[in-house]
C-alpha atoms as a PDB file:
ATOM      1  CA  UNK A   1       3.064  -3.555  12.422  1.00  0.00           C
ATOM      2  CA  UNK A   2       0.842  -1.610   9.726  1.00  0.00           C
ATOM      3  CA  UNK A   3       0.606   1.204   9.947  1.00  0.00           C
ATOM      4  CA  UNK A   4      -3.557   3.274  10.176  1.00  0.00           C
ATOM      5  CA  UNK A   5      -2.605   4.985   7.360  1.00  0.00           C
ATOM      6  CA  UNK A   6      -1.369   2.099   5.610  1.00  0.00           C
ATOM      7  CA  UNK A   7      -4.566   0.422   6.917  1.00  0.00           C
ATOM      8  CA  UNK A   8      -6.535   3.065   5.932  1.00  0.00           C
ATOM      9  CA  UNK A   9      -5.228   3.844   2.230  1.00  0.00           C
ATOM     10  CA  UNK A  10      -5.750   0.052   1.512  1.00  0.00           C
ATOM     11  CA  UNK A  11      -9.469   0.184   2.692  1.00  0.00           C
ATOM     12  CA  UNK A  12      -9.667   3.755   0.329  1.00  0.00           C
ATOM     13  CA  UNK A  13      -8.518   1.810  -2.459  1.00  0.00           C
ATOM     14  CA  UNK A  14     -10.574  -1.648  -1.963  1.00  0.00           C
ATOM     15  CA  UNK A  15     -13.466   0.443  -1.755  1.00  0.00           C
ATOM     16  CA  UNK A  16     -12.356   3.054  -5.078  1.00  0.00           C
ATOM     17  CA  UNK A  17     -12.050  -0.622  -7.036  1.00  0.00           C
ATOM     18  CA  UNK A  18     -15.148  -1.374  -6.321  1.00  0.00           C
ATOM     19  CA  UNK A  19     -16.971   1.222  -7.843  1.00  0.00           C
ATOM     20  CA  UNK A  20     -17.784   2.460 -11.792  1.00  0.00           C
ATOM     21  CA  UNK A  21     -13.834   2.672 -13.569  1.00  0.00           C
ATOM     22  CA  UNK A  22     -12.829   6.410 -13.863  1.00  0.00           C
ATOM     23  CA  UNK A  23     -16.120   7.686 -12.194  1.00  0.00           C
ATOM     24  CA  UNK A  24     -15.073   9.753  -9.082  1.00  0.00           C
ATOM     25  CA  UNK A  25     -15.633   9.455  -5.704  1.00  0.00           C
ATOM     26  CA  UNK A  26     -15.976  12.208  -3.550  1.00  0.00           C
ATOM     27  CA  UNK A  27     -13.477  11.976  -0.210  1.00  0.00           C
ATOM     28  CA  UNK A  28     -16.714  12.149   2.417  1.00  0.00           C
ATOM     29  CA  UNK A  29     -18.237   9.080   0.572  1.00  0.00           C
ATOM     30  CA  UNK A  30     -14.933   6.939   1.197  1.00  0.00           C
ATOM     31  CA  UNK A  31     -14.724   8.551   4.610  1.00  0.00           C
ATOM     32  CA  UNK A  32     -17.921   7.722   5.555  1.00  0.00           C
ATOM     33  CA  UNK A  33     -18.460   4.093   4.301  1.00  0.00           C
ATOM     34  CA  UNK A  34     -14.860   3.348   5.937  1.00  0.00           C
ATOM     35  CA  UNK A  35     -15.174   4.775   9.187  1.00  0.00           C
ATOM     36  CA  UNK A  36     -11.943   7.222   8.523  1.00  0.00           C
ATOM     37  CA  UNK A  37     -11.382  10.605   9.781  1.00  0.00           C
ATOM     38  CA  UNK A  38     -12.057  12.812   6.350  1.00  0.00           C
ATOM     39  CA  UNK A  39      -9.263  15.200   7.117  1.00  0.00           C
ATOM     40  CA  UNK A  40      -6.566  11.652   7.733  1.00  0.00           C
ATOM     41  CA  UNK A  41      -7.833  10.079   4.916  1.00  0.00           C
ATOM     42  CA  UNK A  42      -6.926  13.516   2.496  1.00  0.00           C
ATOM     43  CA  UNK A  43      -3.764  13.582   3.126  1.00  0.00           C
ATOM     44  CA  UNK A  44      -4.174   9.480   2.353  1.00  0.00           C
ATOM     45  CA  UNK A  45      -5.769   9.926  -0.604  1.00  0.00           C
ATOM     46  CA  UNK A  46      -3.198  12.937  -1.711  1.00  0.00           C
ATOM     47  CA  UNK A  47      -0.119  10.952  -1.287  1.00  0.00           C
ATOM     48  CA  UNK A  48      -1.686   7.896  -3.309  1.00  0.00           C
ATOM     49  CA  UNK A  49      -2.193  10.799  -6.564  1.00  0.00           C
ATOM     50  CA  UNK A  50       1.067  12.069  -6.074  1.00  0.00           C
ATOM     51  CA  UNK A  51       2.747   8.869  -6.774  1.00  0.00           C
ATOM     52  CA  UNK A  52       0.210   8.036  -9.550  1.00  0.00           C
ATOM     53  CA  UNK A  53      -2.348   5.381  -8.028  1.00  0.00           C
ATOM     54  CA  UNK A  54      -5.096   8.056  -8.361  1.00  0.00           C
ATOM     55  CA  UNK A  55      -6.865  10.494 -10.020  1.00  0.00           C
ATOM     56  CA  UNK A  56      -8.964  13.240  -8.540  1.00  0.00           C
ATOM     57  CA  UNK A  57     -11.129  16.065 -10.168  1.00  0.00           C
ATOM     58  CA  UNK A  58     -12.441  18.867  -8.260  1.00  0.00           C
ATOM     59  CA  UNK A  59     -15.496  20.311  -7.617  1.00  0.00           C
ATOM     60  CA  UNK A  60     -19.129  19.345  -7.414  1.00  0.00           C
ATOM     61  CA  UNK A  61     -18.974  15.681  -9.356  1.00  0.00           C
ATOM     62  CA  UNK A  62     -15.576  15.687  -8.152  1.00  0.00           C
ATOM     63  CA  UNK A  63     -13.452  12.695  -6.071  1.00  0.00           C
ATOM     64  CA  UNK A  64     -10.546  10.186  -6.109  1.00  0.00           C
ATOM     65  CA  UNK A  65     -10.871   7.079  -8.850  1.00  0.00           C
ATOM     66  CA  UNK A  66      -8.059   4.657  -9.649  1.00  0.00           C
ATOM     67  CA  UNK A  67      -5.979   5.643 -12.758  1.00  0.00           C
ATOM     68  CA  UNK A  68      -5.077   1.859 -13.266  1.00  0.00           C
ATOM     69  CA  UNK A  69      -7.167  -1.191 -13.648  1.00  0.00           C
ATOM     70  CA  UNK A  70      -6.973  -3.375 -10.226  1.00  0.00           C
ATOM     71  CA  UNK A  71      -5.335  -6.242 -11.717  1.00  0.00           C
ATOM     72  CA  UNK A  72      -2.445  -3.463 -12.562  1.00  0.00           C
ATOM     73  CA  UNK A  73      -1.656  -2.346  -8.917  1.00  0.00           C
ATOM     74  CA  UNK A  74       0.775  -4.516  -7.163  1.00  0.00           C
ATOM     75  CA  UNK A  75       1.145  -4.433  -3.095  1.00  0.00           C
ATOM     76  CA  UNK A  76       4.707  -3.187  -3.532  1.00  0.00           C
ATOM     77  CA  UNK A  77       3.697   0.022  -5.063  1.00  0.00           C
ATOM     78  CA  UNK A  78       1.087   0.334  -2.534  1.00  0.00           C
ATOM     79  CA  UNK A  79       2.961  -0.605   0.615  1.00  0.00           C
ATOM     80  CA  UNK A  80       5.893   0.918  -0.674  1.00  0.00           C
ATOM     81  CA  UNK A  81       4.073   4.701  -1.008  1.00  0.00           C
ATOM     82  CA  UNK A  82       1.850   4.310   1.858  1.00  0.00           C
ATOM     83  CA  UNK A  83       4.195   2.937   4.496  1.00  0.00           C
ATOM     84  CA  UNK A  84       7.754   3.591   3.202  1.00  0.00           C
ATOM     85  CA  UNK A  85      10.590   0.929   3.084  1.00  0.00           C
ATOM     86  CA  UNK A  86       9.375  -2.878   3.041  1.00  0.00           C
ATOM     87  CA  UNK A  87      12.579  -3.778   4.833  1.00  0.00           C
ATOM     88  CA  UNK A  88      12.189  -3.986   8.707  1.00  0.00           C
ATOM     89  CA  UNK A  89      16.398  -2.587   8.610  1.00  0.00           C
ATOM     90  CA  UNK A  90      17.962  -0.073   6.354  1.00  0.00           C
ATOM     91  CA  UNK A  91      21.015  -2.387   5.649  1.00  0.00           C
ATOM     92  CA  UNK A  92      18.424  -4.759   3.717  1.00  0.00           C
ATOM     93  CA  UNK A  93      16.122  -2.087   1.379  1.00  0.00           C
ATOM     94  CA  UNK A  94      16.611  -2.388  -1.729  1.00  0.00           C
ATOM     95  CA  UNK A  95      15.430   0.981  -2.250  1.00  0.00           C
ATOM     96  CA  UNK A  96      16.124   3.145   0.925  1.00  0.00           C
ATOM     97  CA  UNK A  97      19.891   1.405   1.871  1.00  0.00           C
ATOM     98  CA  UNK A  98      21.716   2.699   4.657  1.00  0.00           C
ATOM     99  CA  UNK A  99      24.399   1.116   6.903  1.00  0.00           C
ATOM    100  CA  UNK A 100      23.601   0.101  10.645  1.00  0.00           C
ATOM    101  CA  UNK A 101      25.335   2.589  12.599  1.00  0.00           C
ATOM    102  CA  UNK A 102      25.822   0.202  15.456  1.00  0.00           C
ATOM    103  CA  UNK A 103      27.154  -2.938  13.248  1.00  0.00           C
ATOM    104  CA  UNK A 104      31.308  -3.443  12.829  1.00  0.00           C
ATOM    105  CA  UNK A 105      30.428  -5.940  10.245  1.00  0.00           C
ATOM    106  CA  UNK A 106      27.417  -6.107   7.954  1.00  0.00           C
ATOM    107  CA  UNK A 107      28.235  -8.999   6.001  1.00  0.00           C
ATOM    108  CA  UNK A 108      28.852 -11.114   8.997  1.00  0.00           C
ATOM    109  CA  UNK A 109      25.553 -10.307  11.281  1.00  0.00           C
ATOM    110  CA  UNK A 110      23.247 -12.795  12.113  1.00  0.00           C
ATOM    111  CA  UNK A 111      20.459  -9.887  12.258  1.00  0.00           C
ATOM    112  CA  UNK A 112      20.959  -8.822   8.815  1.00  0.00           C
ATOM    113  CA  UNK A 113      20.905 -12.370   7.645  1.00  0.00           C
ATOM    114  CA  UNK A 114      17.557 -13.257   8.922  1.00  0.00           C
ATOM    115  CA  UNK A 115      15.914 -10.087   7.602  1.00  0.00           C
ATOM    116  CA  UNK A 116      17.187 -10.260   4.609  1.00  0.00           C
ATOM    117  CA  UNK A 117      14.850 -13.444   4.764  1.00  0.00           C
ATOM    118  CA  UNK A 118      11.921 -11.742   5.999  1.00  0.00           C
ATOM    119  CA  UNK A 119      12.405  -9.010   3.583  1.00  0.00           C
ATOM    120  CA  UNK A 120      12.303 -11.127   0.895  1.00  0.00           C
ATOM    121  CA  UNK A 121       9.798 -13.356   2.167  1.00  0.00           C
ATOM    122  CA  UNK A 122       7.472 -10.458   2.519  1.00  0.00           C
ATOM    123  CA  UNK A 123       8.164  -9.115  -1.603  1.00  0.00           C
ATOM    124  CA  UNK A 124       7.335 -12.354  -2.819  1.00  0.00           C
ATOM    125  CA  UNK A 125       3.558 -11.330  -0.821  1.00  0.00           C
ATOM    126  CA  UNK A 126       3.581  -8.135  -2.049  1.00  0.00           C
ATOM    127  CA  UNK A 127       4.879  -8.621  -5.634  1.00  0.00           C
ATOM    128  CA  UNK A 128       2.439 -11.262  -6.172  1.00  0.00           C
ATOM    129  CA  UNK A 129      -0.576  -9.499  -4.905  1.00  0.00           C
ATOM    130  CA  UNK A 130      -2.494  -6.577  -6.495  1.00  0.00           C
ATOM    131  CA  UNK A 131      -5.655  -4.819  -5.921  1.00  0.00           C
ATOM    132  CA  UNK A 132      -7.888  -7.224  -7.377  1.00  0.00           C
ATOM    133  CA  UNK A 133      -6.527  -9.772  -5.101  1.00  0.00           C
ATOM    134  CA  UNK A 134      -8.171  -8.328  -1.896  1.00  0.00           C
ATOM    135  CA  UNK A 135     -11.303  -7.933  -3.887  1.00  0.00           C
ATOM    136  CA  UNK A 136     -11.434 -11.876  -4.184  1.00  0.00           C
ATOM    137  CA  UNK A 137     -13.715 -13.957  -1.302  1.00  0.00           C
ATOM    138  CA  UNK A 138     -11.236 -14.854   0.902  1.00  0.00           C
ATOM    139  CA  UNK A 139     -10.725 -18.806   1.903  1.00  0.00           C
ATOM    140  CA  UNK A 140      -9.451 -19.611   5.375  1.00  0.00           C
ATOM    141  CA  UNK A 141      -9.041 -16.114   6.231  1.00  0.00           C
ATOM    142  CA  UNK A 142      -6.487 -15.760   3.769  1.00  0.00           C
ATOM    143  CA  UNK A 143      -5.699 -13.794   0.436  1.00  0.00           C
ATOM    144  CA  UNK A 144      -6.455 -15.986  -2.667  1.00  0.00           C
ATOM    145  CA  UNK A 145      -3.242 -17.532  -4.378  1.00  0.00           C
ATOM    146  CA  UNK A 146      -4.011 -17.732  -8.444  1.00  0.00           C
END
């Protein structure tokens, strides 16, 4: 399940690449028009600058703003900052591996084999889908394919 402040960061960033390029935003604008707590969405919106998706300039004119066009910011990144490993099991990331402690033999489980699926399954998503794609009208409830 997504996580609110994977939830959350995605609605902070729809609504950042909406507005003017480089022009800040100031956090109780976001918070506001998105219905998120102001002090949940900071440490959102700090996180997302730390790894390089935004910007931020203080005081009065000050906010967040994208440092990279839309088009440029791919799910992965996104997911993987906001919500941590993509992989449902740590014997399947690709960046966070780690052995099942309870499994006598990895190669052989059934487990692994199907999330390795799902895990893969759910990159091709990510890895094809940027910022600009959730920006696009959506048909059938769905996120457009190009």
């Amino acid at each position: 399940m997504l996580s609110k402040k994977t939830k959350y960061g995605l609605k902070a960033l729809v609504f950042l690449a909406k507005q003017e390029q480089d022009s800040p935003v100031p956090i109780g604008r976001i918070s506001a028009s998105e219905n998120i707590s102001q002090k949940f969405l900071e440490s959102i919106l700090l996180d997302m600058r730390k790894y390089g998706l935004l910007g931020s300039k203080k005081g009065k004119t000050g906010g967040y703003y994208l440092l990279k066009p839309a088009e440029d910011i791919r799910m992965t990144e996104v997911i993987r900052i906001l919500e941590g490993p993509i992989a449902m099991v740590p014997c399947v990331s690709l960046n966070f591996y780690e052995p099942c402690s309870d499994c006598k033999d990895e190669e052989n489980c059934s487990i692994r084999r199907l999330m390795i699926q799902v895990r893969d399954k759910a990159l091709e998503v990510y890895r094809n889908s940027t910022l600009a794609d959730l920006l696009r009208p959506q048909k059938n409830g769905l996120v457009p394919e190009d």
